[in-house]
N, C-alpha and C. Protein backbone atom coordinates (compact mmCIF):
# COMPACT_ATOMS: atom_id res chain seq x y z
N UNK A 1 15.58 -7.29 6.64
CA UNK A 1 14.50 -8.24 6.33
C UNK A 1 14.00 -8.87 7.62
N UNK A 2 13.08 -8.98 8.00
CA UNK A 2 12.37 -9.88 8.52
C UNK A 2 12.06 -11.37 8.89
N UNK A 3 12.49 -11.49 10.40
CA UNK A 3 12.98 -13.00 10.27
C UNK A 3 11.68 -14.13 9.76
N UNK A 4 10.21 -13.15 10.23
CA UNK A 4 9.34 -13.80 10.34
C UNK A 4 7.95 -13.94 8.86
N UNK A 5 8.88 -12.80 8.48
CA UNK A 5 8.23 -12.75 6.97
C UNK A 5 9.04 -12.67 6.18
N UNK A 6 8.91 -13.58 4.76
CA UNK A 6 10.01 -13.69 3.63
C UNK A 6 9.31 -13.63 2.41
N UNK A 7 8.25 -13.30 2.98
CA UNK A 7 7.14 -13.81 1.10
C UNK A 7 6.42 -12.52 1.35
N UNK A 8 6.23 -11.43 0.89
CA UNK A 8 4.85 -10.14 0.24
C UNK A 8 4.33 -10.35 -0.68
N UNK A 9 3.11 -10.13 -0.85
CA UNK A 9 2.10 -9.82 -1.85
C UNK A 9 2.04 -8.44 -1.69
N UNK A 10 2.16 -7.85 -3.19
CA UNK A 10 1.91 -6.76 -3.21
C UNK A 10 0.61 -6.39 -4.39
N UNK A 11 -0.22 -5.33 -3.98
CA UNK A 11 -1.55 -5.16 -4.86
C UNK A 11 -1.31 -3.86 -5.25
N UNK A 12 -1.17 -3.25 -6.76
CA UNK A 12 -1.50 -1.93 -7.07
C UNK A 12 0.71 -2.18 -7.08
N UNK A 13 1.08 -3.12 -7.60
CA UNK A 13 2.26 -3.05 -7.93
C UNK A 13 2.96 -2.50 -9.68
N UNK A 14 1.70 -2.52 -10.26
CA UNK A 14 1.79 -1.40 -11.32
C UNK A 14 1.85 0.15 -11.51
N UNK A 15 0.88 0.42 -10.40
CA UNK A 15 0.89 1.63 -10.06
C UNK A 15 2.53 2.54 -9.73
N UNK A 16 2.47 4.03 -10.08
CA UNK A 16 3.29 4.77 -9.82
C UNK A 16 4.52 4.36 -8.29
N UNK A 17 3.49 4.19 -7.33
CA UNK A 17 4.54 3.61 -5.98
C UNK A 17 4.63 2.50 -6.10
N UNK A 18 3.84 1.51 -7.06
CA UNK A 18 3.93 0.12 -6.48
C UNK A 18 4.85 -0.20 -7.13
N UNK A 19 5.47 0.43 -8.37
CA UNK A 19 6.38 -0.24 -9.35
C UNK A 19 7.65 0.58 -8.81
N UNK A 20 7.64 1.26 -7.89
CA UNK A 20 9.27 1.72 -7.07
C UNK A 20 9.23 1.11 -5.77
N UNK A 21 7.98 0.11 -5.28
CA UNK A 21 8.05 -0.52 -3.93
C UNK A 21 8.28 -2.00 -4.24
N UNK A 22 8.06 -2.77 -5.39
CA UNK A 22 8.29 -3.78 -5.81
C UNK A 22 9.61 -4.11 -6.05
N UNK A 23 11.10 -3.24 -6.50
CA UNK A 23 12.08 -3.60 -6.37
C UNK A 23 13.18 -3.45 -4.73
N UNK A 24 12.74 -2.30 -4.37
CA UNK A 24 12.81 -2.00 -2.81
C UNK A 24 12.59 -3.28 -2.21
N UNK A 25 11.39 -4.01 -2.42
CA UNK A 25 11.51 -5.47 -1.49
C UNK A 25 12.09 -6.56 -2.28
N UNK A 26 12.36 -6.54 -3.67
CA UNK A 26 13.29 -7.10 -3.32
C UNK A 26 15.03 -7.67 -2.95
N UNK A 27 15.48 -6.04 -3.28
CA UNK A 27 16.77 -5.41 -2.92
C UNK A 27 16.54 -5.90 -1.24
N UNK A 28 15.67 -5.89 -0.42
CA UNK A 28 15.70 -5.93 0.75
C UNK A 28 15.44 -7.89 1.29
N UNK A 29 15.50 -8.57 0.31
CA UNK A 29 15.28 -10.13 -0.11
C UNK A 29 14.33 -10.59 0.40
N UNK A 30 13.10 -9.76 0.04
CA UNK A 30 12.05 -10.73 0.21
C UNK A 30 11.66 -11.31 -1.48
N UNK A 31 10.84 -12.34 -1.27
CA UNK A 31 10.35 -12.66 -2.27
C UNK A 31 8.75 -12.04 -2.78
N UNK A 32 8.45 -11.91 -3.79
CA UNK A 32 7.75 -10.91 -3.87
C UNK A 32 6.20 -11.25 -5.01
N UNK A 33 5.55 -11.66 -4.70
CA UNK A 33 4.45 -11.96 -5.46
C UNK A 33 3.47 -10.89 -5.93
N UNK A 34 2.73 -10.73 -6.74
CA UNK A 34 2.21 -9.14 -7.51
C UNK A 34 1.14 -9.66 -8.31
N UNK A 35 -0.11 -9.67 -8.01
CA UNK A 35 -1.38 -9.83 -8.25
C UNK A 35 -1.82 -8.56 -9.40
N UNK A 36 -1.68 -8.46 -10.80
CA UNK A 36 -2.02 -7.64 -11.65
C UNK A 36 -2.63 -7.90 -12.87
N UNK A 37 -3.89 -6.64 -13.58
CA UNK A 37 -4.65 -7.19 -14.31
C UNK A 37 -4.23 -7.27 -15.93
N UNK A 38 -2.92 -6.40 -16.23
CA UNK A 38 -1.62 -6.80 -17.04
C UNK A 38 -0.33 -6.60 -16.84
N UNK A 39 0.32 -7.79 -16.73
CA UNK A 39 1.60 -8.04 -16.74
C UNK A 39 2.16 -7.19 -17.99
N UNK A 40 1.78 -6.74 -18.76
CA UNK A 40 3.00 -5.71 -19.57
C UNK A 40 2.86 -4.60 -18.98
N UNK A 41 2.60 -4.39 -17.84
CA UNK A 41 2.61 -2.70 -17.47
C UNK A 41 4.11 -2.96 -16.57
N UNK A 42 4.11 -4.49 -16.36
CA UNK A 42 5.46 -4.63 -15.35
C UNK A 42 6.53 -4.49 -16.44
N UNK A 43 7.97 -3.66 -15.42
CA UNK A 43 8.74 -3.72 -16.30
C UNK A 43 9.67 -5.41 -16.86
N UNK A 44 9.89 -4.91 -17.96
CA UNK A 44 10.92 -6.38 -18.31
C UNK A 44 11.33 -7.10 -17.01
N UNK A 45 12.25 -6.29 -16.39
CA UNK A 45 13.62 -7.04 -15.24
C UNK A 45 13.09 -6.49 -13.97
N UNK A 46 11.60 -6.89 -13.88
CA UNK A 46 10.63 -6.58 -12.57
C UNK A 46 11.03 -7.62 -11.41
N UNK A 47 11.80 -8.86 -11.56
CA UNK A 47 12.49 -9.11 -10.57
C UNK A 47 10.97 -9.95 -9.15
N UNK A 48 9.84 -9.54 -10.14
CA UNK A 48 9.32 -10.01 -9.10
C UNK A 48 8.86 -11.62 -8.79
N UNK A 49 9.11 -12.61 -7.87
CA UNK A 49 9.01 -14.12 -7.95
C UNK A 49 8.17 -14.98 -8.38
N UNK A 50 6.89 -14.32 -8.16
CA UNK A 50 5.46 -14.77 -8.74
C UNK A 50 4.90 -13.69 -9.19
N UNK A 51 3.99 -13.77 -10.71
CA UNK A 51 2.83 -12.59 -10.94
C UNK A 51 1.96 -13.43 -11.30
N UNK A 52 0.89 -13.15 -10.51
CA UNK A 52 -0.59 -13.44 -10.72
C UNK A 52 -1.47 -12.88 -11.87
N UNK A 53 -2.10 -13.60 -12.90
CA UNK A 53 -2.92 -12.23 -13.55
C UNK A 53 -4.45 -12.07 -13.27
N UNK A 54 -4.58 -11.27 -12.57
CA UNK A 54 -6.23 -11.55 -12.29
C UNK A 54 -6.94 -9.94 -11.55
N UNK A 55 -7.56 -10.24 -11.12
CA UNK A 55 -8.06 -8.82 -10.37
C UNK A 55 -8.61 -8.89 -8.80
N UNK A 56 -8.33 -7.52 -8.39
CA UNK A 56 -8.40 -7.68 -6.89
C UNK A 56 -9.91 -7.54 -6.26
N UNK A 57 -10.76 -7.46 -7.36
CA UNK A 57 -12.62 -7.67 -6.81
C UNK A 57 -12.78 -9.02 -7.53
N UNK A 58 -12.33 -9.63 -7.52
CA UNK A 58 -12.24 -11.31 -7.80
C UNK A 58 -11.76 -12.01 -6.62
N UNK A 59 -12.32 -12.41 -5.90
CA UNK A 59 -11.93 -13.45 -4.70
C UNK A 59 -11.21 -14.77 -4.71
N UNK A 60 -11.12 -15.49 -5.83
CA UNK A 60 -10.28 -16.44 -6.03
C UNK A 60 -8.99 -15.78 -6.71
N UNK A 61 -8.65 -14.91 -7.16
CA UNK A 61 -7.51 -14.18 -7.60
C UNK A 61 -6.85 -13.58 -6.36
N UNK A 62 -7.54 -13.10 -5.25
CA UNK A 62 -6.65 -12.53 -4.24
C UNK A 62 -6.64 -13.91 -3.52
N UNK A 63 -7.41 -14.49 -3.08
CA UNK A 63 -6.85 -16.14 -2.75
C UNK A 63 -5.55 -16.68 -3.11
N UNK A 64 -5.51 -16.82 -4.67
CA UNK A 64 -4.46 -17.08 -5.12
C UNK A 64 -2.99 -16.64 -5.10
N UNK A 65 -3.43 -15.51 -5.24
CA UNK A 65 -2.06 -14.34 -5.02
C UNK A 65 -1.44 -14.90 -3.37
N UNK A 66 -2.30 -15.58 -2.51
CA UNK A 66 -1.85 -14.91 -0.94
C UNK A 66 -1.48 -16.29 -0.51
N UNK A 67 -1.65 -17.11 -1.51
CA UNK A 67 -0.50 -18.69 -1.16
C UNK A 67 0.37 -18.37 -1.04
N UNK A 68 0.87 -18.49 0.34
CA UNK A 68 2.30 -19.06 0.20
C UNK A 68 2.79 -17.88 1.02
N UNK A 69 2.24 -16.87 0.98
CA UNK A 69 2.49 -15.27 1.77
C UNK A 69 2.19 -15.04 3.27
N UNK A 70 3.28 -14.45 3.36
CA UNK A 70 3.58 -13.65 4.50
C UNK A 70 3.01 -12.21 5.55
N UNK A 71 2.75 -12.00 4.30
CA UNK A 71 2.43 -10.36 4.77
C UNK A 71 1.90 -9.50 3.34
N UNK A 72 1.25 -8.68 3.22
CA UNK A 72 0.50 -8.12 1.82
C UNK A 72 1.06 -6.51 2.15
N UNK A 73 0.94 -5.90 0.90
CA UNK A 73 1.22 -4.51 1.07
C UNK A 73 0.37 -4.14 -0.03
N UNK A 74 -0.90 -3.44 0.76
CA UNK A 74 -1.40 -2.77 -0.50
C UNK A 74 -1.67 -1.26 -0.69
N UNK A 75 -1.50 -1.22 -2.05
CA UNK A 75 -1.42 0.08 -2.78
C UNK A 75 -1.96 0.00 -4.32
N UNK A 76 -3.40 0.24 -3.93
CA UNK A 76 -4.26 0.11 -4.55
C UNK A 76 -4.52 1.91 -4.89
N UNK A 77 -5.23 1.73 -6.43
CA UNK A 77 -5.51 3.65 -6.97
C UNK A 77 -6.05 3.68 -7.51
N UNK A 78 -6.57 4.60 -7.93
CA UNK A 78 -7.57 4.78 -9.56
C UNK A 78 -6.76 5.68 -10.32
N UNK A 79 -5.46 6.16 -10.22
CA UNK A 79 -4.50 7.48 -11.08
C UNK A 79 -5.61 8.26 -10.90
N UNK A 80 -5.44 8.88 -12.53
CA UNK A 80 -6.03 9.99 -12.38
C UNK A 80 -7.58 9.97 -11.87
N UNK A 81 -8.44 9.05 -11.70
CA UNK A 81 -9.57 8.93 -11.79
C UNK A 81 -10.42 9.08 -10.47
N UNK A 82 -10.67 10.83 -10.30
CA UNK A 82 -11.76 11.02 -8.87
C UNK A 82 -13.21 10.61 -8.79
N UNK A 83 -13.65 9.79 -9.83
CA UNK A 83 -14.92 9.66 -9.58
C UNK A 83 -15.45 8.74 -8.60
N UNK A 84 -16.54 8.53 -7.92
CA UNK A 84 -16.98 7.80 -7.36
C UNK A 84 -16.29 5.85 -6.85
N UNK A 85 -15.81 5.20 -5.86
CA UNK A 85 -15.24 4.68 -6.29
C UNK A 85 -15.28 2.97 -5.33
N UNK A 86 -15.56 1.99 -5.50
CA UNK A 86 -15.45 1.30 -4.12
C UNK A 86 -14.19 0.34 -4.22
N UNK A 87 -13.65 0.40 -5.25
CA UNK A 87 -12.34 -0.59 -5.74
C UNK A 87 -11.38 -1.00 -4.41
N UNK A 88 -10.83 0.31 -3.64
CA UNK A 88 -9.94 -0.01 -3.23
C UNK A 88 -10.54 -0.59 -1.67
N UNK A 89 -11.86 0.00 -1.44
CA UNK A 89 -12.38 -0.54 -0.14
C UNK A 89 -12.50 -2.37 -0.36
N UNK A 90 -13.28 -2.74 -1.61
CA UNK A 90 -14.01 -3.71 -2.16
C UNK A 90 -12.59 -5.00 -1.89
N UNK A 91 -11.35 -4.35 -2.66
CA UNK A 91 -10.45 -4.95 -3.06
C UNK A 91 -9.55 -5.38 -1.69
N UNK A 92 -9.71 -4.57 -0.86
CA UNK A 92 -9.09 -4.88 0.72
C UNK A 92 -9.49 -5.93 1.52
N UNK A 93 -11.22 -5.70 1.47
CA UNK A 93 -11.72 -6.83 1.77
C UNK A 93 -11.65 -8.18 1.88
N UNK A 94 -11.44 -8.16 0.35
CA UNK A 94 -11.05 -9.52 -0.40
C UNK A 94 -9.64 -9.87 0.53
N UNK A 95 -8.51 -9.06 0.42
CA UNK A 95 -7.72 -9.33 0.84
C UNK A 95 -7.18 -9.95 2.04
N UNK A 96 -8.25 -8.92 2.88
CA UNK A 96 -8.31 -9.03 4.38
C UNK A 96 -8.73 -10.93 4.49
N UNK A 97 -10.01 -10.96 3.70
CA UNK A 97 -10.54 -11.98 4.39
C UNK A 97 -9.62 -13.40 3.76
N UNK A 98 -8.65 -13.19 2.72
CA UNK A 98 -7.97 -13.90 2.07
C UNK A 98 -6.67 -14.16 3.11
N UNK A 99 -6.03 -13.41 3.97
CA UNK A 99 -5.40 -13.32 4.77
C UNK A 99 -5.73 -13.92 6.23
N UNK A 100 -6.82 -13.59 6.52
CA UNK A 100 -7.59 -14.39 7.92
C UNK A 100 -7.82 -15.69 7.73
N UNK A 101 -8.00 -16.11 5.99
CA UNK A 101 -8.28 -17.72 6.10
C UNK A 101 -6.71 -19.03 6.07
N UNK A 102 -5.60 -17.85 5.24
CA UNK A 102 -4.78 -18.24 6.01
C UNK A 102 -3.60 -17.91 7.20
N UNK A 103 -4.39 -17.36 7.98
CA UNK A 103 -3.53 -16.92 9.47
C UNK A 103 -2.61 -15.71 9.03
N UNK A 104 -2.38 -15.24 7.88
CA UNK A 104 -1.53 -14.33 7.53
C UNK A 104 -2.05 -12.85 8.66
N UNK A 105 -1.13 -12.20 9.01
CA UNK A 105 -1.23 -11.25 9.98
C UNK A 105 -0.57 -10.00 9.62
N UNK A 106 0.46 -9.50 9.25
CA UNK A 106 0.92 -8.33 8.70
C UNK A 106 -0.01 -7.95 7.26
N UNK A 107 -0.21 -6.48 7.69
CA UNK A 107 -0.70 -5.99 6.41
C UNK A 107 -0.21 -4.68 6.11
N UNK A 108 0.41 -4.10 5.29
CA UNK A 108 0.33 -2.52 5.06
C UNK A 108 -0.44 -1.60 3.88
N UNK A 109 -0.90 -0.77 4.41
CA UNK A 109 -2.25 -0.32 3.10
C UNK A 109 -1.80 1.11 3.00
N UNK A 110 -1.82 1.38 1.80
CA UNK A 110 -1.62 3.27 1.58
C UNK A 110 -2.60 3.88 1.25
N UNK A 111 -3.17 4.71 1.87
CA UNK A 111 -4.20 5.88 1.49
C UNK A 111 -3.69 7.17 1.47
N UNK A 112 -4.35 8.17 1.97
CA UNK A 112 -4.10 9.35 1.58
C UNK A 112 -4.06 10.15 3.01
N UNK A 113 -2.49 11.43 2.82
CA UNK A 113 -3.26 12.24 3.90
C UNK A 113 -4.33 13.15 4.36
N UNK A 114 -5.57 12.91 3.34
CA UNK A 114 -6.96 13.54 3.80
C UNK A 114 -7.45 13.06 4.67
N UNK A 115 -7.16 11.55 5.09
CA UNK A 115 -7.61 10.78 5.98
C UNK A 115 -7.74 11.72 7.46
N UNK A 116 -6.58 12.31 7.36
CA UNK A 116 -5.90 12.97 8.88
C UNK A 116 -6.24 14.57 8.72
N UNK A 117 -6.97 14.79 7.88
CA UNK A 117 -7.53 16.55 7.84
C UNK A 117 -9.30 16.26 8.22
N UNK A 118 -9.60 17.64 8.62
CA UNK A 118 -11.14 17.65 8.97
C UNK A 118 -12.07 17.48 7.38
N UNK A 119 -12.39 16.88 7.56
CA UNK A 119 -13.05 16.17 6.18
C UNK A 119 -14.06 17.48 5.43
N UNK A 120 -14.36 18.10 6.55
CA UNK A 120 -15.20 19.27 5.51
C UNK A 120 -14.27 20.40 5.17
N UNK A 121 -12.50 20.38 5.25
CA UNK A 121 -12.02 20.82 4.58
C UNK A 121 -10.97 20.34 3.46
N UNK A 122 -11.40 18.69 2.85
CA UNK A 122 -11.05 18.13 2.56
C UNK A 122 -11.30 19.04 0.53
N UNK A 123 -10.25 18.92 -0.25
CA UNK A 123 -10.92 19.56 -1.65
C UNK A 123 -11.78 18.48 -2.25
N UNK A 124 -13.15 19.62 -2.89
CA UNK A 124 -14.33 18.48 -3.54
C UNK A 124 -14.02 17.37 -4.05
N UNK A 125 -13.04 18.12 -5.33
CA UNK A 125 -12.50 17.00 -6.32
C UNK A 125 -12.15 15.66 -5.71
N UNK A 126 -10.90 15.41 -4.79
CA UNK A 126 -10.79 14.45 -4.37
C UNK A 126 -11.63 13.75 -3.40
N UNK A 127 -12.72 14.20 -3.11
CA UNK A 127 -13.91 13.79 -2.07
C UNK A 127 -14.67 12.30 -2.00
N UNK A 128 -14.41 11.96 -3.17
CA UNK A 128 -14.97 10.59 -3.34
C UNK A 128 -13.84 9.39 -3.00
N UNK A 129 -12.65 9.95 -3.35
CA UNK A 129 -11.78 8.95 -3.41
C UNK A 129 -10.96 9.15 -1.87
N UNK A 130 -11.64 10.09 -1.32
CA UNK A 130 -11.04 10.18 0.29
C UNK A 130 -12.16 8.99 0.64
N UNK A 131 -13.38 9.09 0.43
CA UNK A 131 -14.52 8.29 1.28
C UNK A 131 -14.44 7.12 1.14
N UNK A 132 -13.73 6.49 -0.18
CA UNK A 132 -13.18 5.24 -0.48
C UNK A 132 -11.87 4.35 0.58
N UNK A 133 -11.25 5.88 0.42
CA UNK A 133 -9.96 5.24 1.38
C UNK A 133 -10.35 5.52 2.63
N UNK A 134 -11.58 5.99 3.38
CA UNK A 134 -12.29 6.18 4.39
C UNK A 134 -12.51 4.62 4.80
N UNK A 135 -13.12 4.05 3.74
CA UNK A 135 -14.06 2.84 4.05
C UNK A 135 -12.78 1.36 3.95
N UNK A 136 -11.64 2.00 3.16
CA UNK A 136 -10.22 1.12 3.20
C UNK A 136 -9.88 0.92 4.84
N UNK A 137 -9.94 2.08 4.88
CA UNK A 137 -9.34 2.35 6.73
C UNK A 137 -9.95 1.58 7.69
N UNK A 138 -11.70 1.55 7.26
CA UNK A 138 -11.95 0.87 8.41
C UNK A 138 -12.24 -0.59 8.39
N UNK A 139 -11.93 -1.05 6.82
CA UNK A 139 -11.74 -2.57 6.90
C UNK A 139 -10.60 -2.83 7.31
N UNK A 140 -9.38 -1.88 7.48
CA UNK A 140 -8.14 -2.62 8.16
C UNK A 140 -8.12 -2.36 9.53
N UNK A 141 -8.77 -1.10 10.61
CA UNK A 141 -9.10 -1.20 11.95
C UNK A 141 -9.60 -2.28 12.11
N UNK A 142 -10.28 -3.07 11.74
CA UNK A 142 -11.57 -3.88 11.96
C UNK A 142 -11.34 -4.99 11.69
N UNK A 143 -10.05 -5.61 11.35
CA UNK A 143 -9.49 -6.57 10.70
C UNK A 143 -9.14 -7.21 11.48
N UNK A 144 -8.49 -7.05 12.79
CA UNK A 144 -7.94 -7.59 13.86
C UNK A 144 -6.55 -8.48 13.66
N UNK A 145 -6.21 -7.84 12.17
CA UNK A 145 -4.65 -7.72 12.03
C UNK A 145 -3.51 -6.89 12.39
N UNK A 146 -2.41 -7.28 12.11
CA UNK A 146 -1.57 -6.38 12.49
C UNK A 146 -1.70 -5.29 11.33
N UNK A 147 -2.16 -4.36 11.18
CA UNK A 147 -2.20 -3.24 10.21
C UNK A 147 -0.99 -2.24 10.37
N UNK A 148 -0.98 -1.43 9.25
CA UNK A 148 -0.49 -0.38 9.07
C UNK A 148 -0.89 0.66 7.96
N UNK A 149 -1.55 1.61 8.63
CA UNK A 149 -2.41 2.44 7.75
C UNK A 149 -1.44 3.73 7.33
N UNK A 150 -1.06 3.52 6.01
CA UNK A 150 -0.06 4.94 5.73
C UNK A 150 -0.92 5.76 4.91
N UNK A 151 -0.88 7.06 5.31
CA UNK A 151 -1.50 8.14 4.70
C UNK A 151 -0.32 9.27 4.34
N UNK A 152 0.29 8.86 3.38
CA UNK A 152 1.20 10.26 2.75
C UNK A 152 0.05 11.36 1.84
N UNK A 153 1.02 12.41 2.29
CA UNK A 153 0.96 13.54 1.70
C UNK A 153 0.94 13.57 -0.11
N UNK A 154 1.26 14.60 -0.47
CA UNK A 154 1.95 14.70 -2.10
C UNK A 154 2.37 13.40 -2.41
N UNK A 155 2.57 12.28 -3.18
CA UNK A 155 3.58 11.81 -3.57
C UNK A 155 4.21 12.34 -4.91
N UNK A 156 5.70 12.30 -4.61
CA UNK A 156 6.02 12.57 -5.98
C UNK A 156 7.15 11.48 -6.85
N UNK A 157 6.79 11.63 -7.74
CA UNK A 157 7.47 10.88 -8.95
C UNK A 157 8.74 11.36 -9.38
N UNK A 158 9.11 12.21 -9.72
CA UNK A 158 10.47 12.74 -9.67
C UNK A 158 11.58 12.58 -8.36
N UNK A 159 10.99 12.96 -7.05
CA UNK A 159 11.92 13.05 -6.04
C UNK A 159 12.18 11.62 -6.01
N UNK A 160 13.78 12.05 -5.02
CA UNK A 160 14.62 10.66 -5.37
C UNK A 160 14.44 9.47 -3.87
N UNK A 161 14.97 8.20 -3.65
CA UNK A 161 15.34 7.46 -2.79
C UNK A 161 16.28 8.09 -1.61
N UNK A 162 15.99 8.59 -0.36
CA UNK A 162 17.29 9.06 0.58
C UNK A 162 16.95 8.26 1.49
N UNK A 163 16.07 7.36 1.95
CA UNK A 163 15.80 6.38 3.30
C UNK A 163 15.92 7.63 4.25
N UNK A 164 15.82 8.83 4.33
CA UNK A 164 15.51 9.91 5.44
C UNK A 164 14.06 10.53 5.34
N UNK A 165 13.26 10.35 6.15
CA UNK A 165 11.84 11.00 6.14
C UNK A 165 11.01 11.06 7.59
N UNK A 166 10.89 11.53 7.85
CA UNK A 166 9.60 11.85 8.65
C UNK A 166 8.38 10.99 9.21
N UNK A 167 8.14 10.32 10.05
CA UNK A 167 6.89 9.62 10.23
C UNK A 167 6.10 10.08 11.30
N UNK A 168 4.62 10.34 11.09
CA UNK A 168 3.54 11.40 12.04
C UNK A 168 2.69 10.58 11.74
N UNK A 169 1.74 10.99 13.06
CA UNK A 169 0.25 11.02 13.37
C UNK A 169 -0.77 12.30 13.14
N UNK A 170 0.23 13.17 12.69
CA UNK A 170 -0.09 14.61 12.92
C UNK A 170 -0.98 14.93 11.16
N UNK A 171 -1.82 15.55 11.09
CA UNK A 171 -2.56 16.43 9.67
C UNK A 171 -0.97 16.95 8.95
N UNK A 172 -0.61 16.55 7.61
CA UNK A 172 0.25 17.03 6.37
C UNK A 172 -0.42 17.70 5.28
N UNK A 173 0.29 18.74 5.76
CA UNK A 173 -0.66 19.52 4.50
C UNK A 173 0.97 19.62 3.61
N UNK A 174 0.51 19.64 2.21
CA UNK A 174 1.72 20.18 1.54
C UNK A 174 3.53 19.81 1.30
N UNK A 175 3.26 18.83 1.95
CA UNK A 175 4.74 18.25 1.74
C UNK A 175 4.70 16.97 1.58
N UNK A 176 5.65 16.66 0.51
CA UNK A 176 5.91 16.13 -0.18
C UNK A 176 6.83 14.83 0.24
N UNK A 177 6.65 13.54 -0.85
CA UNK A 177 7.75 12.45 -0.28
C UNK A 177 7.29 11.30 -1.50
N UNK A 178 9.11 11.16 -1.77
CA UNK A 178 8.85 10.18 -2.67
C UNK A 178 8.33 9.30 -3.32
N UNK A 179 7.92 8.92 -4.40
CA UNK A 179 7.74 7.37 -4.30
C UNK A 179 8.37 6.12 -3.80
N UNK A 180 9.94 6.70 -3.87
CA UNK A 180 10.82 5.64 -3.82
C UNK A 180 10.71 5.34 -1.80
N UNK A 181 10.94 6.33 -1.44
CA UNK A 181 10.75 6.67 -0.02
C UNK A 181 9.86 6.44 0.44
N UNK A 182 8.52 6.80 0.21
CA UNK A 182 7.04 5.72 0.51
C UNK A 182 7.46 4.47 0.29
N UNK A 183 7.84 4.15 -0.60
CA UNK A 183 8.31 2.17 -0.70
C UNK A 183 8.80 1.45 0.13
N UNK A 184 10.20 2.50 0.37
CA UNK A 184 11.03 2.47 1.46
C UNK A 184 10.45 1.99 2.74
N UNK A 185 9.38 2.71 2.91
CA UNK A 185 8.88 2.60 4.09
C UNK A 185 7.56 1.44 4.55
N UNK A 186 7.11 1.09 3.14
CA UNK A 186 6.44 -0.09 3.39
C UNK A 186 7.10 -0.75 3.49
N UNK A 187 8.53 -1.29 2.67
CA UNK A 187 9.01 -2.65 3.26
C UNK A 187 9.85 -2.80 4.43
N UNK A 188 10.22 -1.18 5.08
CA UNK A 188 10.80 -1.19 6.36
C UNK A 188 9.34 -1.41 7.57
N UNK A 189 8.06 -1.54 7.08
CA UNK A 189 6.94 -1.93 8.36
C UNK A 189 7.15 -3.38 8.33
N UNK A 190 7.99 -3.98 7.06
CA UNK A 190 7.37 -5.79 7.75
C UNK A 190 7.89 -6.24 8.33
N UNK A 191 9.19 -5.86 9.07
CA UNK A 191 10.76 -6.19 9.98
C UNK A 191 10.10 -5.19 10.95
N UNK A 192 9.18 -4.68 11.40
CA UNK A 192 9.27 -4.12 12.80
C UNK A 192 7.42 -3.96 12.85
N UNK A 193 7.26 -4.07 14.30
CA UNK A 193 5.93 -3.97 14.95
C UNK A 193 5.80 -2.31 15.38
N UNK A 194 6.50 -1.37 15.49
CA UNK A 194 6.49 0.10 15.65
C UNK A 194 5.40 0.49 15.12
N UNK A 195 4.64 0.54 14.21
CA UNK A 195 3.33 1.50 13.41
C UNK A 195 2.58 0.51 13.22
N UNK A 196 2.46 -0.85 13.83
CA UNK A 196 0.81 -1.91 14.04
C UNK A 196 -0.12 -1.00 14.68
N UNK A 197 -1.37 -0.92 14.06
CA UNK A 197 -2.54 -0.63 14.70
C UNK A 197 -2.71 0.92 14.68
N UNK A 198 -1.71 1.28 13.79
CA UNK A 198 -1.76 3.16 13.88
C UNK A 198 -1.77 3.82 12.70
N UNK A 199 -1.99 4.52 12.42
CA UNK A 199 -2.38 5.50 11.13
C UNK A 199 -1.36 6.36 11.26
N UNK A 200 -0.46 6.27 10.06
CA UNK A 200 1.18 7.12 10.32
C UNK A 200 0.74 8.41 8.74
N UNK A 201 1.45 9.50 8.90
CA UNK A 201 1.63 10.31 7.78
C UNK A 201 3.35 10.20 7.50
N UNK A 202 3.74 10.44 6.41
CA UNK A 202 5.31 10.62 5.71
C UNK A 202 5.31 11.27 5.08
N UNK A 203 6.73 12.32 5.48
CA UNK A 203 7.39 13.46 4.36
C UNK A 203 8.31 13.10 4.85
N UNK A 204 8.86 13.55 3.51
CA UNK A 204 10.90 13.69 3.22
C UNK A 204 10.84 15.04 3.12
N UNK A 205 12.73 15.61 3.54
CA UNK A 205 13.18 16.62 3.37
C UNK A 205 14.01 16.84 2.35
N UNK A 206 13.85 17.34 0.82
CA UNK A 206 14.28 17.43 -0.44
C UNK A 206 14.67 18.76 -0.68
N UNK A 207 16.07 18.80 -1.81
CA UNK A 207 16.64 19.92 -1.63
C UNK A 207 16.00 20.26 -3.21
């Protein structure tokens, strides 16, 4: 844990990673606040200290959420949904500027590894929701926070927790890495300055 941060906000803590990165921090004792637009998607013994109910293109809701906080981790998505999209850019924003008004400085954001491939060989389907997390990316360059831009590969839902994986700058094509292990690795960025200001890729090695 982190001497200098004890409080996260986490956004998109319903979601597939966010609901295996939400107990990860707080097995790791932070306290853990979770800005969501229903609380029954959290589980029962979600463990988490504060839940907000509100939404993240609402500006007094990410306000609210970021009392009292330390550092934000977001992991924002649409699941299945490739269509057209500005949510997660829109919703950063908010965040960002919710964070600058109070001095808050750590941030970690998850996008995708299309980010790190040549975009005109990026697949159609997901094309909209790369340009989204395009426009995510450059509200957190531009933020003049301490960022951390993670772009995994595959995630998968089945593979398990090993705290062993891989961290690049390099294009991932095709390999794969946990949810639990993506989690892993957001709440291992708020105890260290190593990946501020850089755009990292992650895979695990699964048998």
């Amino acid at each position: 844990m982190s001497d200098s941060i004890k409080n996260v906000a986490i956004f998109g803590a319903t979601g597939m990673t966010g609901l295996a990165t939400l107990p990860l921090a707080r097995a790791a004792g932070y306290n853990v606040t979770v800005l969501v637009r229903d609380p029954s998607k959290l589980p029962a013994d979600h463990k988490a200290s504060r839940v907000v109910v509100g939404d993240v293109l609402k500006k007094e809701d990410v306000k609210k959420t970021m009392e009292g906080q330390d550092a934000a981790i977001i992991i924002l998505g649409t699941r299945n949904d490739l269509s057209p999209t500005t949510m997660m850019s829109e919703g950063t924003k908010n965040i960002i500027e919710a964070m600058r008004a109070r001095g808050i400085r750590k941030v970690v954001g998850c996008m995708s590894a299309f980010l790190l491939w040549d975009r005109a060989k990026v697949p159609p389907r997901v094309l909209a929701v790369t340009e989204d997390h395009d426009r995510m990316f450059t509200v957190l360059k531009t933020s003049g926070l301490d960022y951390v831009a993670v772009m995994p590969p595959h995630i998968a839902d089945e593979l398990p927790l090993t705290e062993r994986y891989t961290v690049t700058g390099e294009m991932l094509r095709g390999k794969p890495i946990s949810k639990h292990d993506l989690g892993h690795f957001f709440v291992r960025c708020l105890s260290t300055s190593e990946w501020d200001g850089k755009a990292v890729g992650l895979f695990g090695e699964y048998k």
